[in-house]
N, C-alpha and C. Protein backbone atom coordinates (compact mmCIF):
# COMPACT_ATOMS: atom_id res chain seq x y z
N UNK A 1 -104.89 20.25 -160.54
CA UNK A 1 -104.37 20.85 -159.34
C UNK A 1 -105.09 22.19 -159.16
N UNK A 2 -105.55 22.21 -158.50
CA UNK A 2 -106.41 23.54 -157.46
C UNK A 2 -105.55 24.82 -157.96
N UNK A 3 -105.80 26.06 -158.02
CA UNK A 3 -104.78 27.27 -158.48
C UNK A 3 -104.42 27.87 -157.00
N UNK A 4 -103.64 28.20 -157.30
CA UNK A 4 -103.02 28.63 -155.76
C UNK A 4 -102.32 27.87 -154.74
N UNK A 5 -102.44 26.55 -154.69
CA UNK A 5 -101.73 25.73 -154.06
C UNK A 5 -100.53 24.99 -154.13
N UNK A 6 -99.87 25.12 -153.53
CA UNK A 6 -98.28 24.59 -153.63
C UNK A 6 -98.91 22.52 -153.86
N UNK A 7 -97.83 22.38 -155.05
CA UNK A 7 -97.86 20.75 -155.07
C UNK A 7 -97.57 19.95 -153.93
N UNK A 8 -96.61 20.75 -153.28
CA UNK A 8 -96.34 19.75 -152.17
C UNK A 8 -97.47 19.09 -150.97
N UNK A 9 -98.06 20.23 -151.29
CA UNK A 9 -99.30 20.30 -149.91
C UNK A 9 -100.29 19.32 -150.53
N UNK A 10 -100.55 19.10 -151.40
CA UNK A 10 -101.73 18.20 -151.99
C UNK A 10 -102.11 16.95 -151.56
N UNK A 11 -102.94 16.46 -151.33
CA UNK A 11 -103.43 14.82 -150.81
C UNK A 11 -102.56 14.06 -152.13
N UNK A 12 -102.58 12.61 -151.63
CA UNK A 12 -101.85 11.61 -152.57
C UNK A 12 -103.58 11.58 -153.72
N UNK A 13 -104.47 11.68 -153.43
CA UNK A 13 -105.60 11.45 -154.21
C UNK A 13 -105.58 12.63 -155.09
N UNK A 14 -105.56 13.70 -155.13
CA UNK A 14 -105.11 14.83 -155.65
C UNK A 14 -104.14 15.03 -156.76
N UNK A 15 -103.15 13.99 -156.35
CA UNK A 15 -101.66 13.81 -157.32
C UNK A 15 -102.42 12.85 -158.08
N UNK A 16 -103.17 11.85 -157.65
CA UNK A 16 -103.54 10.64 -159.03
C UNK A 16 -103.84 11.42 -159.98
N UNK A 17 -104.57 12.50 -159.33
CA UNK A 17 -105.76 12.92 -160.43
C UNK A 17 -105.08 13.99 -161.14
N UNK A 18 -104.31 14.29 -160.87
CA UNK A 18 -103.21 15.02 -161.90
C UNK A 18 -102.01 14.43 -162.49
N UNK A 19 -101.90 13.50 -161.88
CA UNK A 19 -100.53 12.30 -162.19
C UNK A 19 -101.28 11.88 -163.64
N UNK A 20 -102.50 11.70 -164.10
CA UNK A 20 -102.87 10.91 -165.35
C UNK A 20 -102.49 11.23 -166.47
N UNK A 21 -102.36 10.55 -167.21
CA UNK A 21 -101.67 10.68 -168.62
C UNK A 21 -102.76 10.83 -169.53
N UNK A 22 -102.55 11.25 -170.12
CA UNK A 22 -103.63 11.48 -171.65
C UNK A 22 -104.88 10.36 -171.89
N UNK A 23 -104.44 9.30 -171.20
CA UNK A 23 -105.15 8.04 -171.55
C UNK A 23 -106.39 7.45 -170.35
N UNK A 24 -105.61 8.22 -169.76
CA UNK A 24 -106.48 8.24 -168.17
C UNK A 24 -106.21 7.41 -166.92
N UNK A 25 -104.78 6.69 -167.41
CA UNK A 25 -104.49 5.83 -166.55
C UNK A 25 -103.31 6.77 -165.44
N UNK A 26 -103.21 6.56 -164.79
CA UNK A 26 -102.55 6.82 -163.09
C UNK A 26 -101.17 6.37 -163.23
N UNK A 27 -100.25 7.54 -163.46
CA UNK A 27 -98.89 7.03 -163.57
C UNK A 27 -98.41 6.93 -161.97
N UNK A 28 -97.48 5.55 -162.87
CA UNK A 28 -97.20 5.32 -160.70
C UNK A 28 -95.88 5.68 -160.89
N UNK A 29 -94.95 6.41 -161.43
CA UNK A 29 -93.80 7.10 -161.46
C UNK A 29 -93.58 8.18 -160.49
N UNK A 30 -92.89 8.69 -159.74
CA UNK A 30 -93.43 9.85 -158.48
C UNK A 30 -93.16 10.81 -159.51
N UNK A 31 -93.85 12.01 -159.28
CA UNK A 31 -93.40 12.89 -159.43
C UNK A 31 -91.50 13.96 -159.62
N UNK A 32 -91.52 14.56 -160.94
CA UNK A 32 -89.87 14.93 -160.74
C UNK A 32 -90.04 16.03 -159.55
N UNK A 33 -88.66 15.84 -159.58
CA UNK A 33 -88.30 17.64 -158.73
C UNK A 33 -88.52 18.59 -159.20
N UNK A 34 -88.63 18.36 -160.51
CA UNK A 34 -88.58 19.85 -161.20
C UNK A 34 -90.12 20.30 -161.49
N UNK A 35 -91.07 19.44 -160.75
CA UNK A 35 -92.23 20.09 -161.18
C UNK A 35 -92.73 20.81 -159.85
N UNK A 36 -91.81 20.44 -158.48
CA UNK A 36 -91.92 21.67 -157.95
C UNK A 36 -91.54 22.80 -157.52
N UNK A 37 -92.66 23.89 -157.23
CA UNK A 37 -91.24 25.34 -157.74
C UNK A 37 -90.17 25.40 -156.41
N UNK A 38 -89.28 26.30 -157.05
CA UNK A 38 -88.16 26.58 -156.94
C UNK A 38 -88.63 27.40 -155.32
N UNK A 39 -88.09 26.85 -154.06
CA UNK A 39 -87.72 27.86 -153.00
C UNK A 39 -86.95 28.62 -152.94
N UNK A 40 -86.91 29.91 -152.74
CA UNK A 40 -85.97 30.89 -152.09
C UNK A 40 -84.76 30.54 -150.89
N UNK A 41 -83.53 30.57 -151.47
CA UNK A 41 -83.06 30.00 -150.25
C UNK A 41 -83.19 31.28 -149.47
N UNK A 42 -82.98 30.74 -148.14
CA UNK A 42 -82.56 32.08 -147.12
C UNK A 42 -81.25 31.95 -146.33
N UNK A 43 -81.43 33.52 -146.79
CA UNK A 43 -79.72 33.69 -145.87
C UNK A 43 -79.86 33.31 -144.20
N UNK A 44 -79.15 32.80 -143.72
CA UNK A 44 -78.64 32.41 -142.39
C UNK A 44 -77.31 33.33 -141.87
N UNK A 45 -77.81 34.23 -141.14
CA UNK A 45 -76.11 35.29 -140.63
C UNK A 45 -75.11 34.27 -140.34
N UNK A 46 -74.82 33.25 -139.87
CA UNK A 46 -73.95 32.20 -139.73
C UNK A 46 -73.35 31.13 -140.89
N UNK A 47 -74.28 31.95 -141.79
CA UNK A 47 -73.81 30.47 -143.39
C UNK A 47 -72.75 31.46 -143.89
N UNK A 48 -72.08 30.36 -144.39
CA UNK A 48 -71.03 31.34 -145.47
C UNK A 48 -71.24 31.35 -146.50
N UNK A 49 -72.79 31.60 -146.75
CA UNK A 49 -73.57 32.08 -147.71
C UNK A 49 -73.39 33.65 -148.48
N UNK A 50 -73.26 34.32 -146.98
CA UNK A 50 -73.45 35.34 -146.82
C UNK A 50 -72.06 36.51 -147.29
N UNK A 51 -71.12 35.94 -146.78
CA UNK A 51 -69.67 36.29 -146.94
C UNK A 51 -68.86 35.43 -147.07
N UNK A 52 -67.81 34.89 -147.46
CA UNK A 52 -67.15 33.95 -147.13
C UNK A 52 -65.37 34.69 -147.71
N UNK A 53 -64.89 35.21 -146.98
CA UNK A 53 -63.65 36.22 -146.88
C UNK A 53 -62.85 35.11 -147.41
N UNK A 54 -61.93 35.32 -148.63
CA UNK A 54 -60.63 34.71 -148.86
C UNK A 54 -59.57 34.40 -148.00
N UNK A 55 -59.07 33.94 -148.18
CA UNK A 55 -57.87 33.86 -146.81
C UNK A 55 -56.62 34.59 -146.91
N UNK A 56 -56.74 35.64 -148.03
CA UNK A 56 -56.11 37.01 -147.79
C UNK A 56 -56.39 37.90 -146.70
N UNK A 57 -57.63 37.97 -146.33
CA UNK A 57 -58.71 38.44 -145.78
C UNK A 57 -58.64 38.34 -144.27
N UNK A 58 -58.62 37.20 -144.26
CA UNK A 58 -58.98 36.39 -142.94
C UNK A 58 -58.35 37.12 -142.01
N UNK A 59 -59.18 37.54 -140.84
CA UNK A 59 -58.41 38.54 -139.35
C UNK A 59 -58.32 39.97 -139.85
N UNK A 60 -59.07 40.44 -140.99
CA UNK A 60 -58.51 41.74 -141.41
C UNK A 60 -59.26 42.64 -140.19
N UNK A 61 -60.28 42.15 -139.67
CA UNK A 61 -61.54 42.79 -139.21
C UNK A 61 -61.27 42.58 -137.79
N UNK A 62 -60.38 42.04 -137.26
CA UNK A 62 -59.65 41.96 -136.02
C UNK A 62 -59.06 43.19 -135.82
N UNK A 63 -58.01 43.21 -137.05
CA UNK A 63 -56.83 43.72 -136.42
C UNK A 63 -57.63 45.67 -136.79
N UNK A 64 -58.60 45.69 -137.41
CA UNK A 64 -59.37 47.46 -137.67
C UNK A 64 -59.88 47.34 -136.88
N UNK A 65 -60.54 46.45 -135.91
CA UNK A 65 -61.16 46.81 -134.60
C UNK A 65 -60.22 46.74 -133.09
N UNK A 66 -59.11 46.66 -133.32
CA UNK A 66 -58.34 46.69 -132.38
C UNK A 66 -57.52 47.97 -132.34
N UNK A 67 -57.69 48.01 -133.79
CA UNK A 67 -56.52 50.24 -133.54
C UNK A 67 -57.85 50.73 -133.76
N UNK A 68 -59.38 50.56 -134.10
CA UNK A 68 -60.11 51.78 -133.63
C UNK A 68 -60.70 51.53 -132.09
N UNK A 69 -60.64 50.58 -131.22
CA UNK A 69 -60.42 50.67 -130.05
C UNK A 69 -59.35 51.13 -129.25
N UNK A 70 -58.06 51.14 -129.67
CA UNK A 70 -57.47 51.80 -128.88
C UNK A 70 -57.30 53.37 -129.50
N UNK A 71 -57.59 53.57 -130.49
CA UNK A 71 -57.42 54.83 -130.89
C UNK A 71 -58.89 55.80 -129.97
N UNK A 72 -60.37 55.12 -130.08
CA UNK A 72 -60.86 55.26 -129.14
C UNK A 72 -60.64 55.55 -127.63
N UNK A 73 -60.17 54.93 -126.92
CA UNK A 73 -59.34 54.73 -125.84
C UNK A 73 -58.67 55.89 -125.28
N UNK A 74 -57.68 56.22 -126.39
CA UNK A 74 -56.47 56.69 -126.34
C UNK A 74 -57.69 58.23 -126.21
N UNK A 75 -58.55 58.44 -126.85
CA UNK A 75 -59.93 59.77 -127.57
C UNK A 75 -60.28 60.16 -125.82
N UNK A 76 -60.85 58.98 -125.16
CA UNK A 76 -61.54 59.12 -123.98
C UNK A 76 -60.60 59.61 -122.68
N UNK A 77 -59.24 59.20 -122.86
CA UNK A 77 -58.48 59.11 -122.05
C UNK A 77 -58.11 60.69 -122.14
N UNK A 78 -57.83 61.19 -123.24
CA UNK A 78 -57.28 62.73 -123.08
C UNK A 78 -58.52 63.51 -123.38
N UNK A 79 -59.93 63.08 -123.01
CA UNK A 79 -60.91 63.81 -122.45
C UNK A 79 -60.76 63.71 -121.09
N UNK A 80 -60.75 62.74 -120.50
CA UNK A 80 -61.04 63.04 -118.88
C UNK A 80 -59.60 63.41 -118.28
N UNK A 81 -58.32 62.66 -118.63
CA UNK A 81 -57.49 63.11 -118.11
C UNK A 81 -57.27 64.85 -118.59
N UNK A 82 -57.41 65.16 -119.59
CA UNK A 82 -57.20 66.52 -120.24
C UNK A 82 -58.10 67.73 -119.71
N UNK A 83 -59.15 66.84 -119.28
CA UNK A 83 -60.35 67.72 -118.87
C UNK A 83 -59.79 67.57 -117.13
N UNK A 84 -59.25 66.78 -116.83
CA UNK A 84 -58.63 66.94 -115.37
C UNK A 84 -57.57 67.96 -115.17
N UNK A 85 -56.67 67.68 -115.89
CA UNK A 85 -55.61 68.88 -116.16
C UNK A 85 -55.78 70.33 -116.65
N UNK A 86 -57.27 70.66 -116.88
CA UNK A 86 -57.64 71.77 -117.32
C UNK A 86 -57.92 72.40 -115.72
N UNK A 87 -59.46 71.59 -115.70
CA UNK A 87 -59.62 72.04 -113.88
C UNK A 87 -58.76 72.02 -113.30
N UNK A 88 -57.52 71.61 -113.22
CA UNK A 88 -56.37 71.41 -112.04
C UNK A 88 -55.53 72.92 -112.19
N UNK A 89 -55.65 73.23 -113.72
CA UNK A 89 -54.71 74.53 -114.12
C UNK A 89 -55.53 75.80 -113.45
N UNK A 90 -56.76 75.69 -113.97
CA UNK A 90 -57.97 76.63 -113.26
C UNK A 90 -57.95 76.79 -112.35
N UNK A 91 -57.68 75.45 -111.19
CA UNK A 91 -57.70 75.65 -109.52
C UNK A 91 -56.34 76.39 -109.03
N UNK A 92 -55.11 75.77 -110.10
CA UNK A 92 -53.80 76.66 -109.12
C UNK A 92 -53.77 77.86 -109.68
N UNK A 93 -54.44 78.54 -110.94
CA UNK A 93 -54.01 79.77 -110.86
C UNK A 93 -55.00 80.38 -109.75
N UNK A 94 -56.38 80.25 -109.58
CA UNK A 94 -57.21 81.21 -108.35
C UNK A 94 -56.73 80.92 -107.39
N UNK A 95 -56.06 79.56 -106.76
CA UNK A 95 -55.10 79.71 -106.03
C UNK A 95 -53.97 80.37 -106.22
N UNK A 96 -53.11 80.71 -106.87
CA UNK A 96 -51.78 81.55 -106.76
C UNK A 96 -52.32 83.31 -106.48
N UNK A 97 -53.55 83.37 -107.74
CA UNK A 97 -53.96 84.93 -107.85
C UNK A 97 -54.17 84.76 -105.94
N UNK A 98 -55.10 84.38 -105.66
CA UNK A 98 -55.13 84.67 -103.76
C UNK A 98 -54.19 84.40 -102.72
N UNK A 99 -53.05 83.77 -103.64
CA UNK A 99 -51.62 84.10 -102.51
C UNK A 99 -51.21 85.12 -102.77
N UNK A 100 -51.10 85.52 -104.21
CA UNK A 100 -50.42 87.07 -104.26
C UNK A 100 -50.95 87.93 -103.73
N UNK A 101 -52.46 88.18 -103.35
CA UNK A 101 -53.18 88.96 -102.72
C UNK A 101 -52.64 88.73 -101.41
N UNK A 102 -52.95 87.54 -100.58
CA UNK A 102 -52.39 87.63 -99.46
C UNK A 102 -50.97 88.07 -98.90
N UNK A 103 -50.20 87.89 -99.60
CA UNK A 103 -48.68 88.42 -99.99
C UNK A 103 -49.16 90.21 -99.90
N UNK A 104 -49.43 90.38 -100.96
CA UNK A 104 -49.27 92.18 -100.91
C UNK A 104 -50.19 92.59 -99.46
N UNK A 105 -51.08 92.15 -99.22
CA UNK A 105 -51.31 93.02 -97.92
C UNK A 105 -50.72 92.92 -96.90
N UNK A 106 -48.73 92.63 -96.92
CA UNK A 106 -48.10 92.28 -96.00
C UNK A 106 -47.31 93.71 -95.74
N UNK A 107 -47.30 95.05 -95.25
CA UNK A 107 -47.33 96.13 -95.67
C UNK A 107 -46.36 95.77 -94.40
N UNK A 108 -44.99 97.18 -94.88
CA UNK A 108 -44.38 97.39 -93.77
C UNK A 108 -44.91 98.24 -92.67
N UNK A 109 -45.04 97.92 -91.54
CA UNK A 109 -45.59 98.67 -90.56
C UNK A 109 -44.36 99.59 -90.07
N UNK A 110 -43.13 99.51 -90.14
CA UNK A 110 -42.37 100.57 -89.90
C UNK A 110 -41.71 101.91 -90.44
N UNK A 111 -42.58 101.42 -92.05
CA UNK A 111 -41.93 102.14 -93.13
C UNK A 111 -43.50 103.30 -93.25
N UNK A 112 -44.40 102.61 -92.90
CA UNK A 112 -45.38 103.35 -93.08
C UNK A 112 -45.68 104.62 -91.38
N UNK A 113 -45.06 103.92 -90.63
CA UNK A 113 -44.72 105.18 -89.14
C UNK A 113 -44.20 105.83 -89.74
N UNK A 114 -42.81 105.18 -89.77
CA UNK A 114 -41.51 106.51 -89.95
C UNK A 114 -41.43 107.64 -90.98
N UNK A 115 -41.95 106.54 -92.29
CA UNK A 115 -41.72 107.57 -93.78
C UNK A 115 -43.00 107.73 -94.07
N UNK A 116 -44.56 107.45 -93.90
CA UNK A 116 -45.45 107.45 -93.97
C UNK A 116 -45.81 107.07 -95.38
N UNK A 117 -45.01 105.96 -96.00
CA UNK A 117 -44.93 105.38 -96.99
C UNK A 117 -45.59 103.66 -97.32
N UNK A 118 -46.32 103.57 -98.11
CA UNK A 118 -46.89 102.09 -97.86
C UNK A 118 -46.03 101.10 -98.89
N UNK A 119 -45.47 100.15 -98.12
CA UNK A 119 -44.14 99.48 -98.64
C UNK A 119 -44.13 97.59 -98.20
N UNK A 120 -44.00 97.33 -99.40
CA UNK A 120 -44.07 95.88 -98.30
C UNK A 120 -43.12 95.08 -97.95
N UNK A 121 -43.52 94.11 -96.93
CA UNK A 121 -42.50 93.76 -96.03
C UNK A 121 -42.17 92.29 -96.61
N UNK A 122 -41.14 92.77 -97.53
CA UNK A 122 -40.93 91.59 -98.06
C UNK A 122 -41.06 90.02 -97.70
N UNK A 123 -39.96 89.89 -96.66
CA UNK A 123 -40.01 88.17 -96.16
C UNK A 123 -41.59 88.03 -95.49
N UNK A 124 -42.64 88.96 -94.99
CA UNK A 124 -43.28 88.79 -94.32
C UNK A 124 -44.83 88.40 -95.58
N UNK A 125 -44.22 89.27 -97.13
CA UNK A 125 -45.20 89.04 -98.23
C UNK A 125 -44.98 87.46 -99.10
N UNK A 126 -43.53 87.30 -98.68
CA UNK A 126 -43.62 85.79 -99.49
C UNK A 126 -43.68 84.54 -98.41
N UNK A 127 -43.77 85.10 -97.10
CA UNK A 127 -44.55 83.74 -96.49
C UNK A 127 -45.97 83.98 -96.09
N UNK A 128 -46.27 84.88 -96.07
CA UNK A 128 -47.89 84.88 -96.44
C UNK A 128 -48.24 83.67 -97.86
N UNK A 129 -47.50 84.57 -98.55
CA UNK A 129 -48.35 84.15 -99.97
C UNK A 129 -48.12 82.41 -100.11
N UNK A 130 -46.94 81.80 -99.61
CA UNK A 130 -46.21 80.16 -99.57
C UNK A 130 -47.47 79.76 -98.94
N UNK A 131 -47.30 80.25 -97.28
CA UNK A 131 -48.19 79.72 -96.66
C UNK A 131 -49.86 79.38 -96.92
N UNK A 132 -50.26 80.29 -98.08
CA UNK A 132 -51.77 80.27 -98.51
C UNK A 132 -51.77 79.46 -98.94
N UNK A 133 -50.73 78.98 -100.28
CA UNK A 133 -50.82 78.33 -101.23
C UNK A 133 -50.71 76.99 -100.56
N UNK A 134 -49.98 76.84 -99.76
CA UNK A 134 -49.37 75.56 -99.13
C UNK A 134 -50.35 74.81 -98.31
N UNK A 135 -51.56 76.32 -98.02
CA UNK A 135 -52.81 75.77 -96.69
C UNK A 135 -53.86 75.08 -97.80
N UNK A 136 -53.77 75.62 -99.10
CA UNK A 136 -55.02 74.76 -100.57
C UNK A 136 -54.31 73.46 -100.60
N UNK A 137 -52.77 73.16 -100.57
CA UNK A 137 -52.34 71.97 -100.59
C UNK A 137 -51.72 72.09 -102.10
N UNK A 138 -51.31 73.61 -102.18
CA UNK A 138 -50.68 73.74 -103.11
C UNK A 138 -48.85 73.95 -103.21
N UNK A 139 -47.79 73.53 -104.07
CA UNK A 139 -46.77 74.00 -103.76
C UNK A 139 -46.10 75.21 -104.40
N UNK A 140 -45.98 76.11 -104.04
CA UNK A 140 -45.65 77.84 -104.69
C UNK A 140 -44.22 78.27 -104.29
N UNK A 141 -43.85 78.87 -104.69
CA UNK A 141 -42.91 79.87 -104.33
C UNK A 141 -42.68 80.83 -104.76
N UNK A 142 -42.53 82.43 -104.17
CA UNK A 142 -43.07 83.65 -104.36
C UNK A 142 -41.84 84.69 -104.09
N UNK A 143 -41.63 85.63 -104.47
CA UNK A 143 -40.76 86.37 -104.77
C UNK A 143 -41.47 87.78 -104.97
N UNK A 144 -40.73 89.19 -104.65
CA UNK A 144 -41.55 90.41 -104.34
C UNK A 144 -40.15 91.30 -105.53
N UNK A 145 -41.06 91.95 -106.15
CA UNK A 145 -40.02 92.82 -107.40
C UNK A 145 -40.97 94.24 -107.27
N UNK A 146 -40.39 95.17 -106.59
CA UNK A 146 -40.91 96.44 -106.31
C UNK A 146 -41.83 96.11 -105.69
N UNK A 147 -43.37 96.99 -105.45
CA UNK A 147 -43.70 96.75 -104.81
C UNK A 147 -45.39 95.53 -105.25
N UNK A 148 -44.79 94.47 -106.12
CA UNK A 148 -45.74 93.47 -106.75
C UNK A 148 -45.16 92.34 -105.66
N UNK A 149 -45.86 91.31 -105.59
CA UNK A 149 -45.79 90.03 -105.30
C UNK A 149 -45.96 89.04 -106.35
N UNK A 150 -45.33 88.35 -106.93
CA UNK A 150 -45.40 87.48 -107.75
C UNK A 150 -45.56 85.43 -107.28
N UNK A 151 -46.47 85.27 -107.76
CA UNK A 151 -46.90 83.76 -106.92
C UNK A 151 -46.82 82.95 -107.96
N UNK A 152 -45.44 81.66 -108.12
CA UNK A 152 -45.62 80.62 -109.40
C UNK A 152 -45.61 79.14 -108.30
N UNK A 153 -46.91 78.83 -109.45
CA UNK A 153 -47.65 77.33 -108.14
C UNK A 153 -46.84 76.24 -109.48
N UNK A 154 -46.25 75.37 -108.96
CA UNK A 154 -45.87 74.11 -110.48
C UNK A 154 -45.80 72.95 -109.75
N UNK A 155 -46.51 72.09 -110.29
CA UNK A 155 -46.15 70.31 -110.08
C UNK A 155 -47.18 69.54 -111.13
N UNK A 156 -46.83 68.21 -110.49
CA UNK A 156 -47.46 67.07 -111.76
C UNK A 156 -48.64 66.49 -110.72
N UNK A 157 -49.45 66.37 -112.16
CA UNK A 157 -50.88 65.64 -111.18
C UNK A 157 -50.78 64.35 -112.31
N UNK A 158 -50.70 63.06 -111.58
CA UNK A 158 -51.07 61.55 -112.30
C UNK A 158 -52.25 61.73 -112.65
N UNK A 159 -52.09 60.90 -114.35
CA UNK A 159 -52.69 60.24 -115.08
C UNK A 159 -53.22 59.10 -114.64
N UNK A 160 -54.82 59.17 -115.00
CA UNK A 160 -55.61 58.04 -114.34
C UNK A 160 -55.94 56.81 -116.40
N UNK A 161 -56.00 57.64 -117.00
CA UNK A 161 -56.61 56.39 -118.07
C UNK A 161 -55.25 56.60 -119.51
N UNK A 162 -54.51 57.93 -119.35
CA UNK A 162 -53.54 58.28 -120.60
C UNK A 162 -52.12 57.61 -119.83
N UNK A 163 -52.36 56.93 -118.48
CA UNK A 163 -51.09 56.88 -118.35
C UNK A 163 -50.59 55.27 -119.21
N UNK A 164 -52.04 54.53 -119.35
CA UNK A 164 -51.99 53.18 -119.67
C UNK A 164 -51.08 53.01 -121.12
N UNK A 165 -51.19 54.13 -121.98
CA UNK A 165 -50.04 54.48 -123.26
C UNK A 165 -48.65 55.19 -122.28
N UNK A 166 -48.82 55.46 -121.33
CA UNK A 166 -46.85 55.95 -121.24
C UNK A 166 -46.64 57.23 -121.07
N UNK A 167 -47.98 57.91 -120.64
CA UNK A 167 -48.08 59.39 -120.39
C UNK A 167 -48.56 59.48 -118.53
N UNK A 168 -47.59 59.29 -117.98
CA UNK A 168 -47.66 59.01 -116.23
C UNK A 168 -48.08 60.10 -115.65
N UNK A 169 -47.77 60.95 -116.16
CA UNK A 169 -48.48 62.95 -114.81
C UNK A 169 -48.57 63.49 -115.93
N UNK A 170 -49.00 64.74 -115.80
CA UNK A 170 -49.03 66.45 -116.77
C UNK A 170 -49.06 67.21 -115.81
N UNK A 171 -47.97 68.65 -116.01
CA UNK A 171 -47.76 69.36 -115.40
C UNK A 171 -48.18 70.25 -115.55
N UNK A 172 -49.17 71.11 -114.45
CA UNK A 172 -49.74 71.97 -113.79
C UNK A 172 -48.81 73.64 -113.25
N UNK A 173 -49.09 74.43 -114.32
CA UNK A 173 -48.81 75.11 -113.77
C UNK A 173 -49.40 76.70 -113.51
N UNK A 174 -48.73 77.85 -112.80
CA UNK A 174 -49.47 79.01 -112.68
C UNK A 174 -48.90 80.27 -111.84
N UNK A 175 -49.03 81.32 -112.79
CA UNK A 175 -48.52 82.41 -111.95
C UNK A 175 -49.21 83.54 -111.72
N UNK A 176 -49.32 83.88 -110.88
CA UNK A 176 -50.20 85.44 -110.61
C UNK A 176 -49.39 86.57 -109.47
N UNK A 177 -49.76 87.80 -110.11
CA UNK A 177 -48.89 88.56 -109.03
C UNK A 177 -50.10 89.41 -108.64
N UNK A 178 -49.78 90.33 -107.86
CA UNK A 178 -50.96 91.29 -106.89
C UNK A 178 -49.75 92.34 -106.30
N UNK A 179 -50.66 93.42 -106.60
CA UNK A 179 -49.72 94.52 -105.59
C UNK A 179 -50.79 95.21 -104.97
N UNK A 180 -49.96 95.94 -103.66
CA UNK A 180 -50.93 96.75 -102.78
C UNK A 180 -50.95 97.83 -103.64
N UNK A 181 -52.53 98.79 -103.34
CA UNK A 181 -52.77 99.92 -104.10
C UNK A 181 -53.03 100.71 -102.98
N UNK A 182 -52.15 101.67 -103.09
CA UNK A 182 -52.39 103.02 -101.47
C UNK A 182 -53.94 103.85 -101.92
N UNK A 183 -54.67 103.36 -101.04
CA UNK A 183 -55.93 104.22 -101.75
C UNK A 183 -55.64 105.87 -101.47
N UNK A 184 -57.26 106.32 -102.13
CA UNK A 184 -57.22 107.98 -101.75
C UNK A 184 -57.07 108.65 -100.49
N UNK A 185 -57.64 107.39 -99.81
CA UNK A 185 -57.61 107.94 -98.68
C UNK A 185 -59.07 109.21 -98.48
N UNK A 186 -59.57 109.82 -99.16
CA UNK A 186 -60.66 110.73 -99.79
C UNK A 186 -62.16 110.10 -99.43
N UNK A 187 -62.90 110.58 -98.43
CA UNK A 187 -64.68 109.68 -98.46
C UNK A 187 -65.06 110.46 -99.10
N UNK A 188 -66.37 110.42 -99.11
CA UNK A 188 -67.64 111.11 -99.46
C UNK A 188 -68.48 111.63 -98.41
C-alpha cells in the first residue's frame, strides 16, 4: 500500500497486491474493519451527541429564558417610561416656574396710586398664573402668601410599556413660586 493513502481509496488491484499472504497467493477473504483507521466522528448541533439533558433537566432553559426576558422587559420599560416621566417632571416644573412669574406681575394698580406701594392683586395673580399653566395644557392651582405666588402643577401621565406589569400612570408633579421685586428705580 502506497504511504499516505487511505485503504479505502485504493483500486481492487491494489488490495490483491497487499491482500497476499506470505506465500503469494491472493486472499479472497475481504478485508476486516479493523484494518481501516478509525474516523473522527463529528459533532452535529442537532445530535444528542452533543448534550443530551436528563429529564431532571428538561425545560430548565425555557423557564431562565422566560424571567430573563421579562426581567429584560420589565429593564426597557422603566427606561422609556421613566425617562418619560422625567421629561414630563422637567416640563411642569418650567411650566409652573412661568406661571408664578406670570402670577407676580399681577401688581395692584390701586395700592400702588394710593399708597405708592407695589402689592399684588391677589385673585388677579392666581388667575394669571392657572390660566398660563392651563394655556401649556397643564393643570395648577396657585395660591399668593405675602407678597410670593406659589404655582403646584400635579397629575398622572399613562404608562406606555410598564403598564403591561400593573403600573397604569406615574405622577407628575411640581411647584414653583416667584415674587415681584420693586426695583431701584435708580439709572445710570
Amino acid at each position: 500500500m502506497p504511504p499516505g493513502v487511505p485503504p479505502w481509496i485504493l483500486t481492487a488491484s491494489s488490495r490483491k497486491d497487499d491482500a497476499r499472504n506470505g506465500e503469494g497467493k491472493v486472499s479472497t477473504t475481504p478485508p476486516l474493519r479493523t484494518e481501516y483507521p478509525r474516523r473522527e466522528k463529528v459533532m452535529n448541533p442537532s445530535s444528542h451527541d452533543i448534550y443530551c439533558p436528563s429529564n431532571h433537566e428538561s425545560g430548565s432553559l425555557t423557564v431562565f429564558v422566560a424571567i430573563i426576558s421579562l426581567a429584560l422587559f420589565v429593564m426597557v420599560g422603566l427606561v422609556v417610561d421613566g425617562g418619560s416621566a422625567l421629561a414630563a417632571d422637567r416640563s411642569a416644573y418650567s411650566v409652573a416656574e412661568q406661571a408664578a412669574r406670570a402670577g407676580a406681575g399681577q401688581i395692584s394698580i390701586s395700592q400702588l396710586r394710593s399708597k405708592g406701594v407695589v402689592a399684588l392683586n391677589d385673585s388677579k395673580a392666581v388667575n394669571a398664573a392657572v390660566s398660563y399653566a392651563a394655556t401649556a395644557g397643564l393643570p395648577a392651582t396657585a395660591y399668593v402668601s405675602g407678597s410670593t405666588v406659589i404655582v403646584h402643577i400635579s397629575y398622572s401621565r399613562p404608562t406606555t410599556i410598564i403598564s403591561l406589569i400593573g403600573i397604569d400612570s406615574l405622577r407628575i408633579t411640581a411647584t414653583a413660586s416667584a415674587q415681584n421685586v420693586e426695583g431701584s428705580g435708580g439709572g445710570s
